[in-house]
N, C-alpha and C. Protein backbone atom coordinates (compact mmCIF):
# COMPACT_ATOMS: atom_id res chain seq x y z
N UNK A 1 -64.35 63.97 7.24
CA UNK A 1 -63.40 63.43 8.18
C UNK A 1 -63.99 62.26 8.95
N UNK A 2 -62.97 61.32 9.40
CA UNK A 2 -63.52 60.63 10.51
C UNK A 2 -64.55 60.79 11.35
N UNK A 3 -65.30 60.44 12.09
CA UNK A 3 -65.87 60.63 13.52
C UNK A 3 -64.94 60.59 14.62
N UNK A 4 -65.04 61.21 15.63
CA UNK A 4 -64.71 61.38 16.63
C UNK A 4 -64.46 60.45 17.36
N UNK A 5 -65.24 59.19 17.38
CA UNK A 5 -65.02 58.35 17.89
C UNK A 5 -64.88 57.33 17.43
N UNK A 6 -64.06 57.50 15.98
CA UNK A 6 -63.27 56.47 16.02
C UNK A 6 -61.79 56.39 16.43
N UNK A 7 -61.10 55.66 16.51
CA UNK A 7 -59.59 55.70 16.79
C UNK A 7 -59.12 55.97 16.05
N UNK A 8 -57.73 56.05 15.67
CA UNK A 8 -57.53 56.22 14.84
C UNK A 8 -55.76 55.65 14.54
N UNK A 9 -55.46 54.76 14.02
CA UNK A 9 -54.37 54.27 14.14
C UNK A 9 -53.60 54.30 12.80
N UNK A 10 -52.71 53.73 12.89
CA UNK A 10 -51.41 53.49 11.68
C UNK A 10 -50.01 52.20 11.29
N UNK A 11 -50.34 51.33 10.94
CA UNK A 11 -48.96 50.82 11.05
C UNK A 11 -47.93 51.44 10.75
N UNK A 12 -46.92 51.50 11.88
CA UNK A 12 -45.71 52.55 11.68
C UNK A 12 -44.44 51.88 11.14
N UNK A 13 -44.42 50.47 11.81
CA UNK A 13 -43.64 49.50 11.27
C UNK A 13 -43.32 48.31 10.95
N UNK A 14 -43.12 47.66 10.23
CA UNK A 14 -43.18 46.30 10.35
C UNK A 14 -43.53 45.95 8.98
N UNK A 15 -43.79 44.47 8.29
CA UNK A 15 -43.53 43.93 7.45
C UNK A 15 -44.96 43.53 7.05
N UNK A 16 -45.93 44.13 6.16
CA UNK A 16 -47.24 43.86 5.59
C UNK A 16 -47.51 42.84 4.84
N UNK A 17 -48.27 42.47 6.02
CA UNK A 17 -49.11 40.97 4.93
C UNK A 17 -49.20 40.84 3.58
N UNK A 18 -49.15 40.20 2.22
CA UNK A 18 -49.48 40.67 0.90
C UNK A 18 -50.14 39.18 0.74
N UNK A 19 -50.22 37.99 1.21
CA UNK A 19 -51.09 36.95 0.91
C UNK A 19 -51.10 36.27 1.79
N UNK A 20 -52.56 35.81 2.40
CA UNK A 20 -52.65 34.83 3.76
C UNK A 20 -53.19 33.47 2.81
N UNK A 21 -52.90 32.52 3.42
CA UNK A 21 -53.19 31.14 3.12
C UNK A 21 -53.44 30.22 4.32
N UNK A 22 -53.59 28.90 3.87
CA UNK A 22 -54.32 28.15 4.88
C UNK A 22 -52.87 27.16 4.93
N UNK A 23 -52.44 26.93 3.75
CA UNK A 23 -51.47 26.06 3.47
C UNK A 23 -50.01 26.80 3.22
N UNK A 24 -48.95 26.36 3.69
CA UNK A 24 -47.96 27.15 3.38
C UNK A 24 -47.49 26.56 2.38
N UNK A 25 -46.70 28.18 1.93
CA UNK A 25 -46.14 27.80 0.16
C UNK A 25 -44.57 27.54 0.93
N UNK A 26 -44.04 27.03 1.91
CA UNK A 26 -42.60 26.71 1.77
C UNK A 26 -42.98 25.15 1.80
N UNK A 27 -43.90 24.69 2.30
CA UNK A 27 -43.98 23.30 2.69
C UNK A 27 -43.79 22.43 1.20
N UNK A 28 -43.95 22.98 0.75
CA UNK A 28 -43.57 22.49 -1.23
C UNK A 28 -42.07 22.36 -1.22
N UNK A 29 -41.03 23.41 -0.50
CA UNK A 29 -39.53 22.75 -0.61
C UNK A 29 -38.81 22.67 0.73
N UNK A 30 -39.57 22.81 1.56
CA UNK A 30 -39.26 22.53 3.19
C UNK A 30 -40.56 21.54 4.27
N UNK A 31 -39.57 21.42 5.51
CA UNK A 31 -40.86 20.68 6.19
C UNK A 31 -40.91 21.65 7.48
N UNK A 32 -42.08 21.55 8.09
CA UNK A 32 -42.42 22.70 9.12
C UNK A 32 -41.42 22.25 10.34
N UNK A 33 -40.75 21.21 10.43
CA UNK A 33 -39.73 21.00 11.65
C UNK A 33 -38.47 22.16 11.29
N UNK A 34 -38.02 22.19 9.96
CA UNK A 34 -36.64 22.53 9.80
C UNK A 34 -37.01 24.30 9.35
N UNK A 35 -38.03 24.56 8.82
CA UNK A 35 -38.62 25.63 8.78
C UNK A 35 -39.42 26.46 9.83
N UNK A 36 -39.75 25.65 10.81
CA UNK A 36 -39.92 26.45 12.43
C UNK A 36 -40.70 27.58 12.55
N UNK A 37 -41.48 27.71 11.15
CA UNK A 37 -42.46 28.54 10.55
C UNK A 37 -41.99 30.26 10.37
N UNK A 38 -41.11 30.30 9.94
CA UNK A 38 -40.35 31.34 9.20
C UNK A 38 -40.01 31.32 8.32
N UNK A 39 -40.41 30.37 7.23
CA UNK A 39 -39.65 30.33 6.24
C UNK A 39 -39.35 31.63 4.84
N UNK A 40 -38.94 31.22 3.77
CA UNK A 40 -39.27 32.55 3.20
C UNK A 40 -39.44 31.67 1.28
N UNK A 41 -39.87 32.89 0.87
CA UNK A 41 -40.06 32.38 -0.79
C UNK A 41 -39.38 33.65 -1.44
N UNK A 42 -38.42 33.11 -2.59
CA UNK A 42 -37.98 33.70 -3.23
C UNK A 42 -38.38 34.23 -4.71
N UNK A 43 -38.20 35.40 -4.97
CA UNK A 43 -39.24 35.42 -6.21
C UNK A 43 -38.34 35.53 -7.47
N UNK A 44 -38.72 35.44 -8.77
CA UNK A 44 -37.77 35.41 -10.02
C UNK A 44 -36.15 36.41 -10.27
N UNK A 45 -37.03 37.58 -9.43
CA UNK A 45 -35.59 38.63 -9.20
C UNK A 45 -34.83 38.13 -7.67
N UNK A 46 -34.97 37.63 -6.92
CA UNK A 46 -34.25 37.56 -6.19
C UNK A 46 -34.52 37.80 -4.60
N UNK A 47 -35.54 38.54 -4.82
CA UNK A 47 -36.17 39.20 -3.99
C UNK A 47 -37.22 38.27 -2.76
N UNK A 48 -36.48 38.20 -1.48
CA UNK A 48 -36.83 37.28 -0.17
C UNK A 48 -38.07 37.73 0.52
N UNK A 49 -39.55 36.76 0.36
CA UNK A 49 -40.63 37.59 1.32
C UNK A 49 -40.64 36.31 2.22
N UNK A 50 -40.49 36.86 3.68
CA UNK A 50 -40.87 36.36 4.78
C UNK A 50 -42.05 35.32 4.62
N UNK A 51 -42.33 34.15 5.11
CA UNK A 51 -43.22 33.60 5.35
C UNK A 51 -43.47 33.44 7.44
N UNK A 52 -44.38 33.69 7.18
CA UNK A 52 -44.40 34.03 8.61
C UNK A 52 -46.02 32.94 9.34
N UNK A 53 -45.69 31.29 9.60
CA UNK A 53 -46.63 30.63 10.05
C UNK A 53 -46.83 30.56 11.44
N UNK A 54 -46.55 31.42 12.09
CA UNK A 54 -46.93 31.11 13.94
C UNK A 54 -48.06 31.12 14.40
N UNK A 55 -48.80 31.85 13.53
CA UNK A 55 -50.05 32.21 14.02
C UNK A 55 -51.71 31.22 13.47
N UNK A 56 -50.82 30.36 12.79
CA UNK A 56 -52.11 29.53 12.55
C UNK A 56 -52.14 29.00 11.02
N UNK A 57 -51.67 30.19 10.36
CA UNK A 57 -52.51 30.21 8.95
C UNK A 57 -50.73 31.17 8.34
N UNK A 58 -50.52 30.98 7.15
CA UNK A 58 -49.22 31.43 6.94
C UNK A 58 -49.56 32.95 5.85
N UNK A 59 -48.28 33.43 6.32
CA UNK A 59 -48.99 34.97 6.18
C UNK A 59 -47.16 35.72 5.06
N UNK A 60 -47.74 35.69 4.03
CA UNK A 60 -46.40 36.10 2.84
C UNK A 60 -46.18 37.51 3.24
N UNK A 61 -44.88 37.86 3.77
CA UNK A 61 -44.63 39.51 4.32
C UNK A 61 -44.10 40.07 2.80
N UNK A 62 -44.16 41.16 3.21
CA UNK A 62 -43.60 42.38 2.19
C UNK A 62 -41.87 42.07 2.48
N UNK A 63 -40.87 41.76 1.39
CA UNK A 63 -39.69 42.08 1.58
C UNK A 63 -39.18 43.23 2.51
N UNK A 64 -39.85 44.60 2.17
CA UNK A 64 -39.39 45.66 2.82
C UNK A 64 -40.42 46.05 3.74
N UNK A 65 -39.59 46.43 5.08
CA UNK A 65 -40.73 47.05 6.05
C UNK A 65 -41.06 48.38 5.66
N UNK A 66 -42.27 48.48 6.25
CA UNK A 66 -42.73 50.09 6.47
C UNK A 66 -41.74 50.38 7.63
N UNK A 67 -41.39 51.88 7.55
CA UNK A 67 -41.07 52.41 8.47
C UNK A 67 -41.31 54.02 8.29
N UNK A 68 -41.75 54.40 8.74
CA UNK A 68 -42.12 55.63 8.99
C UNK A 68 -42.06 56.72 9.96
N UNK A 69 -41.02 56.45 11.09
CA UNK A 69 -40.40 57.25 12.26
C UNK A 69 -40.17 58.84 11.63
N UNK A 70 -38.95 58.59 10.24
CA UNK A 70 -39.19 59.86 10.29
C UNK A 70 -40.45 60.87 9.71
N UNK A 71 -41.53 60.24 9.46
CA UNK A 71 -42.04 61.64 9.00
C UNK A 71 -43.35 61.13 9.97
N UNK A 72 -43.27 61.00 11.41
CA UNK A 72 -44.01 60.93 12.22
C UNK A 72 -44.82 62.18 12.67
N UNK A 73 -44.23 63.45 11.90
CA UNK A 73 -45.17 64.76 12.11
C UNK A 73 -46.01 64.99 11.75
N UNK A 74 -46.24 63.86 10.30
CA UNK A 74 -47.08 64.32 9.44
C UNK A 74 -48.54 63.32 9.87
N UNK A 75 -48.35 62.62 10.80
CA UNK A 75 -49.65 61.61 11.33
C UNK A 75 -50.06 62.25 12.69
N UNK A 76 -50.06 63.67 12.87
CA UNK A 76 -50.49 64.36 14.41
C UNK A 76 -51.70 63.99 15.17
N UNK A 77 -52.86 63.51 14.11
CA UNK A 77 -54.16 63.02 14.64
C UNK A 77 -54.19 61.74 15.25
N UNK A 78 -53.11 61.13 14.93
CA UNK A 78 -53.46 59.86 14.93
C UNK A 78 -53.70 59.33 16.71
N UNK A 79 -54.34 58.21 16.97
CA UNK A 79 -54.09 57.75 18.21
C UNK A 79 -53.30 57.11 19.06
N UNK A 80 -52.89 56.28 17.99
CA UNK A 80 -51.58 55.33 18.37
C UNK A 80 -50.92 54.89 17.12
N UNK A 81 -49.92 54.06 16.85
CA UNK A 81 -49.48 53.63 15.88
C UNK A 81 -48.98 51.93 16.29
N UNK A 82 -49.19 51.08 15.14
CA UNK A 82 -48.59 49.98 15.43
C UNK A 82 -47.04 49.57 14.81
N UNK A 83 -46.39 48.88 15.58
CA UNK A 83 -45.02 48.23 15.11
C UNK A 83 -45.14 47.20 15.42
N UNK A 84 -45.11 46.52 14.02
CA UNK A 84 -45.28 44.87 13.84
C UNK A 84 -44.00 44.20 13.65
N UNK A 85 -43.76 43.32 14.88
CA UNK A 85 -42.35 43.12 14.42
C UNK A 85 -42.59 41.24 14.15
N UNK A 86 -41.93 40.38 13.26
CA UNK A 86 -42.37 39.31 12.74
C UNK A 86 -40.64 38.78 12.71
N UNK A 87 -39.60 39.35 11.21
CA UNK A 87 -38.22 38.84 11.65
C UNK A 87 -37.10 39.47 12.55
N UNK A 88 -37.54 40.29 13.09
CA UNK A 88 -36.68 41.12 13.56
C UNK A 88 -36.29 40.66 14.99
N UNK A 89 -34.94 40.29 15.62
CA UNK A 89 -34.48 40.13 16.85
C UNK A 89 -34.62 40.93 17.71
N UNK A 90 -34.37 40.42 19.06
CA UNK A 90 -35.13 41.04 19.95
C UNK A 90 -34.23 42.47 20.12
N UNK A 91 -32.91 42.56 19.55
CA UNK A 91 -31.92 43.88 19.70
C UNK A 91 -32.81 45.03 18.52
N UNK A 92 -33.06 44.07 17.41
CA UNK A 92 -33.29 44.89 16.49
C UNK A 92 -35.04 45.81 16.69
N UNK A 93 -35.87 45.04 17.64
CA UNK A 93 -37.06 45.85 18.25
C UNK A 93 -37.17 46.26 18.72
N UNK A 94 -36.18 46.38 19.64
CA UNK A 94 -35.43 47.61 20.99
C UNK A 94 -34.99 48.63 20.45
N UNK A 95 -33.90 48.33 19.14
CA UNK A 95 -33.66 49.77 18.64
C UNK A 95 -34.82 50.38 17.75
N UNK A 96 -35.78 49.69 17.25
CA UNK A 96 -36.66 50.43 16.83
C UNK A 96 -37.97 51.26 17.74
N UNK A 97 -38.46 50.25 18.74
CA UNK A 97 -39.22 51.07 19.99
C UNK A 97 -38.49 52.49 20.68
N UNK A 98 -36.78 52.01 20.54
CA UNK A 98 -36.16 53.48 21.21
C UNK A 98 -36.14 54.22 20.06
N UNK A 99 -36.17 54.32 18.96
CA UNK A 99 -36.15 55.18 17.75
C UNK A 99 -38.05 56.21 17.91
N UNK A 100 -38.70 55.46 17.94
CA UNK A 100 -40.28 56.16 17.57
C UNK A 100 -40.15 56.41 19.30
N UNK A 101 -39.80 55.78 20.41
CA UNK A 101 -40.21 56.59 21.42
C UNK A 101 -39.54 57.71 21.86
N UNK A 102 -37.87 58.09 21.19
CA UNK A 102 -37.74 59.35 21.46
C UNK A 102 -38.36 60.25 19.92
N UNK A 103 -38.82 59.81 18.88
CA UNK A 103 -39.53 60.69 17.96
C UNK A 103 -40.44 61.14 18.80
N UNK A 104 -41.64 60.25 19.14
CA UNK A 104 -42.78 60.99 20.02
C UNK A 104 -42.62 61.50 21.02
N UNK A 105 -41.60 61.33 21.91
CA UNK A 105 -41.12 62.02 22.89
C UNK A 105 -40.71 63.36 22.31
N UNK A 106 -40.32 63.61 21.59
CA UNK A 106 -39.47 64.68 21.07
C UNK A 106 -40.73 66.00 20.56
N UNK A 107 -41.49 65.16 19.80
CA UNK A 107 -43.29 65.60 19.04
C UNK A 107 -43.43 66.23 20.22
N UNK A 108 -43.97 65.44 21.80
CA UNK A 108 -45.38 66.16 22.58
C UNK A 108 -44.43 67.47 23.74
N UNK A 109 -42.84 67.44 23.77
CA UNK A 109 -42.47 68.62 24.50
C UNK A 109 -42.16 69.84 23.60
């Protein structure tokens, strides 16, 4: 097992990195004014991954988020969990913070 002192965390939600770069791959059919560093790349099936440049360096998301609220019983050790939120509006991170905080609310009574 772990040590004791380590932490011990989880991403609970949000949209996983799958390739960081230095250069963004939209800048090939967009320009960073009209793209505002969100852009996205589409792949042969159809399928939309986030490009996500705010942070410096551009970061290709997973189409689908993790989410894992419901089987939040099964991570009891854990210390904390993270929710990464990247496209999601500010309604749509509210309903997800109120989703896992009445799960864990619900877990510790």
């Amino acid at each position: 097992g772990l040590s004791s002192g380590i932490r011990r965390v989880i991403m609970a939600d949000g949209r996983i990195p799958l390739m960081l770069t230095r250069n963004c791959p939209v800048k090939n059919v967009s320009s960073c004014e009209k793209c505002k560093g969100t852009g996205t790349l589409t792949d042969r099936k159809g399928i939309v991954f986030p490009v996500d440049c705010t942070s410096g360096i551009s970061e290709v998301l997973n189409s689908v988020p993790v989410y894992i609220c419901d089987e939040l019983k099964d991570f009891v050790s854990l210390d904390f969990c993270v929710l990464k939120f990247t496209t999601e509006s500010k309604d749509e991170c509210q309903k997800v913070i109120r989703q896992y905080h009445l799960k864990i609310s619900g877990m510790l009574y």
